[in-house]
N, C-alpha and C. Protein backbone atom coordinates (compact mmCIF):
# COMPACT_ATOMS: atom_id res chain seq x y z
N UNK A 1 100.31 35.46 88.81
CA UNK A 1 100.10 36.70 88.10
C UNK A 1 100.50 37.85 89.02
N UNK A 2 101.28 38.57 88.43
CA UNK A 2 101.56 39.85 88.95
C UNK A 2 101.08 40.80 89.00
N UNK A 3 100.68 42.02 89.98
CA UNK A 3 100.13 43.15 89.84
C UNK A 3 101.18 44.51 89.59
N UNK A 4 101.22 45.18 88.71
CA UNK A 4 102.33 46.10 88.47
C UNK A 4 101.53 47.78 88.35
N UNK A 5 102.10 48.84 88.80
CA UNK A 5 101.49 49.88 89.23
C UNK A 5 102.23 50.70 88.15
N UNK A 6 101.56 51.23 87.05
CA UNK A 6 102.02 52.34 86.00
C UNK A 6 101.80 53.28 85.68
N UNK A 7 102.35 54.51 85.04
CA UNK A 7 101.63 55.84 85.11
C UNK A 7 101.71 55.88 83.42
N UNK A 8 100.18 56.20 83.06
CA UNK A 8 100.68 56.50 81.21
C UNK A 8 99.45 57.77 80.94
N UNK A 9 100.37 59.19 80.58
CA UNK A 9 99.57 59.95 80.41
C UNK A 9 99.17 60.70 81.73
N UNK A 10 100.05 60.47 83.02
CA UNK A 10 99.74 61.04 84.24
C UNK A 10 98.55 60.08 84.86
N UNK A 11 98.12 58.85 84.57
CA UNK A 11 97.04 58.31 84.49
C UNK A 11 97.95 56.89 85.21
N UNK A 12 97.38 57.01 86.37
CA UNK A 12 97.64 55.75 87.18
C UNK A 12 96.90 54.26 86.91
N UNK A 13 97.73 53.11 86.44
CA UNK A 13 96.89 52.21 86.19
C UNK A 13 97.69 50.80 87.00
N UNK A 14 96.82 50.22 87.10
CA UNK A 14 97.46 48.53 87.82
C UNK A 14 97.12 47.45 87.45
N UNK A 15 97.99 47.15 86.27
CA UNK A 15 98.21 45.70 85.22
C UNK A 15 98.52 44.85 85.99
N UNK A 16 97.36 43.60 85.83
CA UNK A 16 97.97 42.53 86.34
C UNK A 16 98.59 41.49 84.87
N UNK A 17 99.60 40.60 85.10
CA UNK A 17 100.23 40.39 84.00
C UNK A 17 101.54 39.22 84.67
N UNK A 18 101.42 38.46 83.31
CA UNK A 18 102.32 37.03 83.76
C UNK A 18 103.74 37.74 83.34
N UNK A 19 103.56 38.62 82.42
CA UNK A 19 105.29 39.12 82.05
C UNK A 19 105.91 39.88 83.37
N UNK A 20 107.04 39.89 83.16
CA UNK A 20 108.13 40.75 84.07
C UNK A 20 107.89 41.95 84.57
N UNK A 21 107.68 42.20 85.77
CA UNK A 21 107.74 43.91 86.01
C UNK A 21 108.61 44.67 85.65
N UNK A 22 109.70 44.16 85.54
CA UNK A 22 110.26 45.51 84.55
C UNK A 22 110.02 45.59 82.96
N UNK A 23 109.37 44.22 82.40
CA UNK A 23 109.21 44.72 81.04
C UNK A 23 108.13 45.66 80.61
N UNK A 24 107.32 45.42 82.03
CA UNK A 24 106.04 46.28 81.82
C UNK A 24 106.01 47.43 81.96
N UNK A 25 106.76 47.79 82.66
CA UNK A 25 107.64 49.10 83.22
C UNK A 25 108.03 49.94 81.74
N UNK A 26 109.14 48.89 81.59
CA UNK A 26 109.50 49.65 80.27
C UNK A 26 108.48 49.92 79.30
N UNK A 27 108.25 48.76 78.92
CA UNK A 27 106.42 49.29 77.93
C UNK A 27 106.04 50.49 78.21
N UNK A 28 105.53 50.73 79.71
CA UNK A 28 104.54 51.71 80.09
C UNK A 28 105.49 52.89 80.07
N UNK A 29 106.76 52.74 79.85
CA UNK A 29 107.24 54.32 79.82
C UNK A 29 108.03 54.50 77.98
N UNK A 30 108.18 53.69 77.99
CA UNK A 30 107.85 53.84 76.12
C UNK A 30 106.83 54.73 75.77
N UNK A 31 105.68 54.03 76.00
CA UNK A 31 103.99 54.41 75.47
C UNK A 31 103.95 56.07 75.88
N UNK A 32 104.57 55.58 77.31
CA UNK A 32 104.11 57.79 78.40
C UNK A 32 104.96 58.58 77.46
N UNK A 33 106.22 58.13 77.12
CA UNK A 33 106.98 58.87 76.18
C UNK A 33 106.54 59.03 75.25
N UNK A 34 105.81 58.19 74.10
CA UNK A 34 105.37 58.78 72.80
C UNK A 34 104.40 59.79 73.33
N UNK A 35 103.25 59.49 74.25
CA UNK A 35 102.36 60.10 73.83
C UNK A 35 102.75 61.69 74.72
N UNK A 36 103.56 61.44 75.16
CA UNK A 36 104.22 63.10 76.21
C UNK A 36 105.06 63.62 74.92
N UNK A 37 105.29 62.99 73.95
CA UNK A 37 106.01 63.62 72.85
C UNK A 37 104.65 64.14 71.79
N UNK A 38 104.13 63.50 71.31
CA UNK A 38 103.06 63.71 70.64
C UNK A 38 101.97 65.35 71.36
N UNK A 39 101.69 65.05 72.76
CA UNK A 39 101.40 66.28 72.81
C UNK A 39 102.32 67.08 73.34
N UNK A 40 103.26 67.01 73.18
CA UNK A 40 104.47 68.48 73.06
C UNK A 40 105.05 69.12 71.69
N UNK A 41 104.30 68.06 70.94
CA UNK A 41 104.55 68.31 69.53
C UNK A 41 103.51 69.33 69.12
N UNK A 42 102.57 69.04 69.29
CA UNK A 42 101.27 69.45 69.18
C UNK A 42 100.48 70.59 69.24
N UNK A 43 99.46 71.22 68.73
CA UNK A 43 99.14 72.21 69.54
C UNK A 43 98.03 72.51 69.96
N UNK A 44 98.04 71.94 71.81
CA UNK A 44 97.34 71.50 72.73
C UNK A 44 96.37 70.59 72.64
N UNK A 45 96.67 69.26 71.98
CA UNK A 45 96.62 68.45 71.90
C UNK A 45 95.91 67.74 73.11
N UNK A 46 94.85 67.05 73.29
CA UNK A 46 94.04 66.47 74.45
C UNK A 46 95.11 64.96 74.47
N UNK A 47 95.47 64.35 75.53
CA UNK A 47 95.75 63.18 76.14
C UNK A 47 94.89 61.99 75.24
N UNK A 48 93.94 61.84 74.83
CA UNK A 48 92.96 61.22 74.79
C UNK A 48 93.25 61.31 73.36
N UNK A 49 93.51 62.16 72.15
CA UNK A 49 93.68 62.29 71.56
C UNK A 49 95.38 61.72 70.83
N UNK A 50 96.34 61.77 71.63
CA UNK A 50 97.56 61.80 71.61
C UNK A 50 97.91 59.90 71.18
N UNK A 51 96.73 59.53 73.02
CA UNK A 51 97.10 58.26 72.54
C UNK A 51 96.22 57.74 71.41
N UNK A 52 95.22 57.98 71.02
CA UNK A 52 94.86 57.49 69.74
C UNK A 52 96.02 57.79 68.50
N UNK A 53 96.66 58.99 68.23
CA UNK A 53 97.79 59.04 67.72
C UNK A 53 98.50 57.71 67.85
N UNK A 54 99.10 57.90 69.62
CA UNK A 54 100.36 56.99 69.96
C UNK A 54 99.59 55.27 68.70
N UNK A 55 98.23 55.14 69.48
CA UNK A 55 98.01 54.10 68.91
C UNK A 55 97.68 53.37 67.31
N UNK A 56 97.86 54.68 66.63
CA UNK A 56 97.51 54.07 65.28
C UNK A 56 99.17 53.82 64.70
N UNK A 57 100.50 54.56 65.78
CA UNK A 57 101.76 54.23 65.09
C UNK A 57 102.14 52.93 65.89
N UNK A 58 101.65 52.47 67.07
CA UNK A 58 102.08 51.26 67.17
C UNK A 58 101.68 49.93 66.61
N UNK A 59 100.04 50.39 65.70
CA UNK A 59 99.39 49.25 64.86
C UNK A 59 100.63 49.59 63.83
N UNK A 60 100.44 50.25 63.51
CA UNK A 60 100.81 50.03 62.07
C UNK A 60 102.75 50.09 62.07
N UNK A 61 103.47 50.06 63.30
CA UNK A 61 104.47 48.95 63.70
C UNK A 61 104.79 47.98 63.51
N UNK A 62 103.20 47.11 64.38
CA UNK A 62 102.64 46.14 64.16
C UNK A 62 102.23 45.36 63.09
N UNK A 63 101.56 45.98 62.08
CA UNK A 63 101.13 45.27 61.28
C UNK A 63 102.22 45.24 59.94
N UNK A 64 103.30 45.95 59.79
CA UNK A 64 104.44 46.18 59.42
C UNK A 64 105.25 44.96 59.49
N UNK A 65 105.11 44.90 61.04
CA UNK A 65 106.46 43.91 60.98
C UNK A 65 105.65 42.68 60.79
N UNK A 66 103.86 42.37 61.39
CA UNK A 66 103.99 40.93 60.85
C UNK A 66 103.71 40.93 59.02
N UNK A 67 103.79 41.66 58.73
CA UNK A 67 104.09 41.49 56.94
C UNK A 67 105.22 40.91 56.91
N UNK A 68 105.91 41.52 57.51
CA UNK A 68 107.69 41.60 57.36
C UNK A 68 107.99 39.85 57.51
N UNK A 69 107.32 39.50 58.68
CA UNK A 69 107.39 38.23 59.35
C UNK A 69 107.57 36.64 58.49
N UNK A 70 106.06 37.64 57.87
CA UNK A 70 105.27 36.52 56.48
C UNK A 70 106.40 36.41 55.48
N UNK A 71 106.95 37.64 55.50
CA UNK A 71 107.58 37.51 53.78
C UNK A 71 109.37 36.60 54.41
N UNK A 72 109.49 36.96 55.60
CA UNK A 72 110.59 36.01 55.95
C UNK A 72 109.95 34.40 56.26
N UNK A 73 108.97 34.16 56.17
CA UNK A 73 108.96 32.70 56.56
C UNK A 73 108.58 31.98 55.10
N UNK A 74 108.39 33.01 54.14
CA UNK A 74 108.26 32.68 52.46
C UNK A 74 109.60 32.39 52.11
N UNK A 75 110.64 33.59 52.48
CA UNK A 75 111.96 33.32 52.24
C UNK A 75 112.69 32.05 52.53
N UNK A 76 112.35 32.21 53.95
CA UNK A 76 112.75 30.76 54.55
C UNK A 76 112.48 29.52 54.00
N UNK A 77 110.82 29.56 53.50
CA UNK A 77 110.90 28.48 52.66
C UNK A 77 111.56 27.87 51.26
N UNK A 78 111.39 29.44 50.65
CA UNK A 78 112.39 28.91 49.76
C UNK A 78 113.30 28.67 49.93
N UNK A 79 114.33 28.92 50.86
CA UNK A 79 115.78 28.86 51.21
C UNK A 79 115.78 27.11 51.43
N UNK A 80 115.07 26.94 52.40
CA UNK A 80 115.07 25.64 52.98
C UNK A 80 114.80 24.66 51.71
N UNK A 81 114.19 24.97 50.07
CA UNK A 81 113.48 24.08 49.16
C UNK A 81 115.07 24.20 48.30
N UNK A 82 115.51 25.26 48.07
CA UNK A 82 117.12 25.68 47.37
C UNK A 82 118.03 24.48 48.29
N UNK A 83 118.03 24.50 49.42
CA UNK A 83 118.91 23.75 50.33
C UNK A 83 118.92 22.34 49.99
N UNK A 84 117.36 21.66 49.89
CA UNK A 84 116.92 20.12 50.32
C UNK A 84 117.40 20.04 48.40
N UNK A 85 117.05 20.67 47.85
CA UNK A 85 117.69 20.52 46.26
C UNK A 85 119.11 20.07 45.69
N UNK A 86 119.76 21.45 46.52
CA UNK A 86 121.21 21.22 46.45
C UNK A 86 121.66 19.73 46.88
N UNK A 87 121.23 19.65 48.21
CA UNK A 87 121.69 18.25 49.06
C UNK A 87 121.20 17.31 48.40
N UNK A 88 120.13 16.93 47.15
CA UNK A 88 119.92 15.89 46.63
C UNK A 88 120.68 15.90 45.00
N UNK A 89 121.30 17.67 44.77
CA UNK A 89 121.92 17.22 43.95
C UNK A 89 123.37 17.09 44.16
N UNK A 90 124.06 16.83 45.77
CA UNK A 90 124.78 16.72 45.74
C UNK A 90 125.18 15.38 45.85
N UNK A 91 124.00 14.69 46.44
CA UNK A 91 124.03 13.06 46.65
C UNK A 91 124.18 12.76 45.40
N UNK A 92 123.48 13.11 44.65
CA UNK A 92 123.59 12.42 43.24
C UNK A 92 125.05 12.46 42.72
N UNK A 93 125.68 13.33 42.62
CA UNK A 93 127.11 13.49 42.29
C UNK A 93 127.83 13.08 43.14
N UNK A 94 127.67 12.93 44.54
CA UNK A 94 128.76 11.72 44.99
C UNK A 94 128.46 10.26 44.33
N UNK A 95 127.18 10.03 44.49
CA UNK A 95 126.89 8.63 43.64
C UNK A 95 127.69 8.06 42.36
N UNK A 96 127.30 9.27 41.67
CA UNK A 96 128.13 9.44 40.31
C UNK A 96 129.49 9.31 40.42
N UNK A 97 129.91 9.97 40.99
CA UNK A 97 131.18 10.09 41.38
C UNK A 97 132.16 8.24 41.93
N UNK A 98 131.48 7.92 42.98
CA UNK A 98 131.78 6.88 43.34
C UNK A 98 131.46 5.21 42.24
N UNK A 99 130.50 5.81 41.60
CA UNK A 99 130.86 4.93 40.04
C UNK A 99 131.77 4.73 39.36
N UNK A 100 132.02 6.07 38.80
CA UNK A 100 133.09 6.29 38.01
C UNK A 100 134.72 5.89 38.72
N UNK A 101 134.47 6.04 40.23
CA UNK A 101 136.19 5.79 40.80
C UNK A 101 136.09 4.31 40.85
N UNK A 102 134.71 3.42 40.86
CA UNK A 102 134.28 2.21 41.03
C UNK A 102 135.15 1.89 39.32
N UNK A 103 134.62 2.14 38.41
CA UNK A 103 134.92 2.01 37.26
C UNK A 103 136.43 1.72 36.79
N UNK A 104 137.17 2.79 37.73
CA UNK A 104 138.48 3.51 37.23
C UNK A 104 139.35 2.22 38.04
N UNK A 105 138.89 1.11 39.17
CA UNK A 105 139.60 0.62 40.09
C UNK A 105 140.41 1.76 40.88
N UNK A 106 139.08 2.65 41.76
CA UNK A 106 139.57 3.87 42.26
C UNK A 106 140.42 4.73 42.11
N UNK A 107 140.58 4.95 41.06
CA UNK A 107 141.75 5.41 40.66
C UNK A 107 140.95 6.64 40.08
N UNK A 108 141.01 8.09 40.35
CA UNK A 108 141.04 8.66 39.47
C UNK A 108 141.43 10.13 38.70
């Protein structure tokens, strides 16, 4: 485990963490950026306040995309049930198929 040294909000903190120091890096200056945007947006806006802001747009990011997630692994299933369909109705018509050339003395 790594210890990584970050500033969010002018606010010095030291994550320890199995991910990458630079991904954490980046994270932590993502986050300093919204919420240094949020109170520059603002007017005078408390830190404390900002990131509760920052944090109700990264839930609901969050909870966005795993909707998003759900409705692709619905898709997927159907895709995958359209697929296993096709491929059994394609067996069937080679079957068919190889009857009929059976029939014809391959010929057909």
């Amino acid at each position: 485990m790594e210890k990584v040294k970050i500033t969010i909000a002018g606010v010095p903190y030291t994550i320890a963490t199995d991910n990458d120091r630079d991904y954490v890096l980046e994270l932590a200056k993502e986050i300093d950026t919204n919420i240094q945007g949020i109170m520059n947006a603002g007017n005078k806006i408390a830190p404390s306040q900002a990131t509760v802001l920052a944090l109700l747009n990264y839930a609901d990011v969050a909870k966005k995309a795993s909707e998003e997630v759900a409705n692709m692994k619905i898709q997927l299933g159907e895709y995958l049930t359209d697929a296993a369909q096709a491929k059994s109705e394609r067996d069937m018509l080679r079957r068919e198929l190889a009857k009929i050339k059976k029939g014809n003395n391959g010929e057909f």
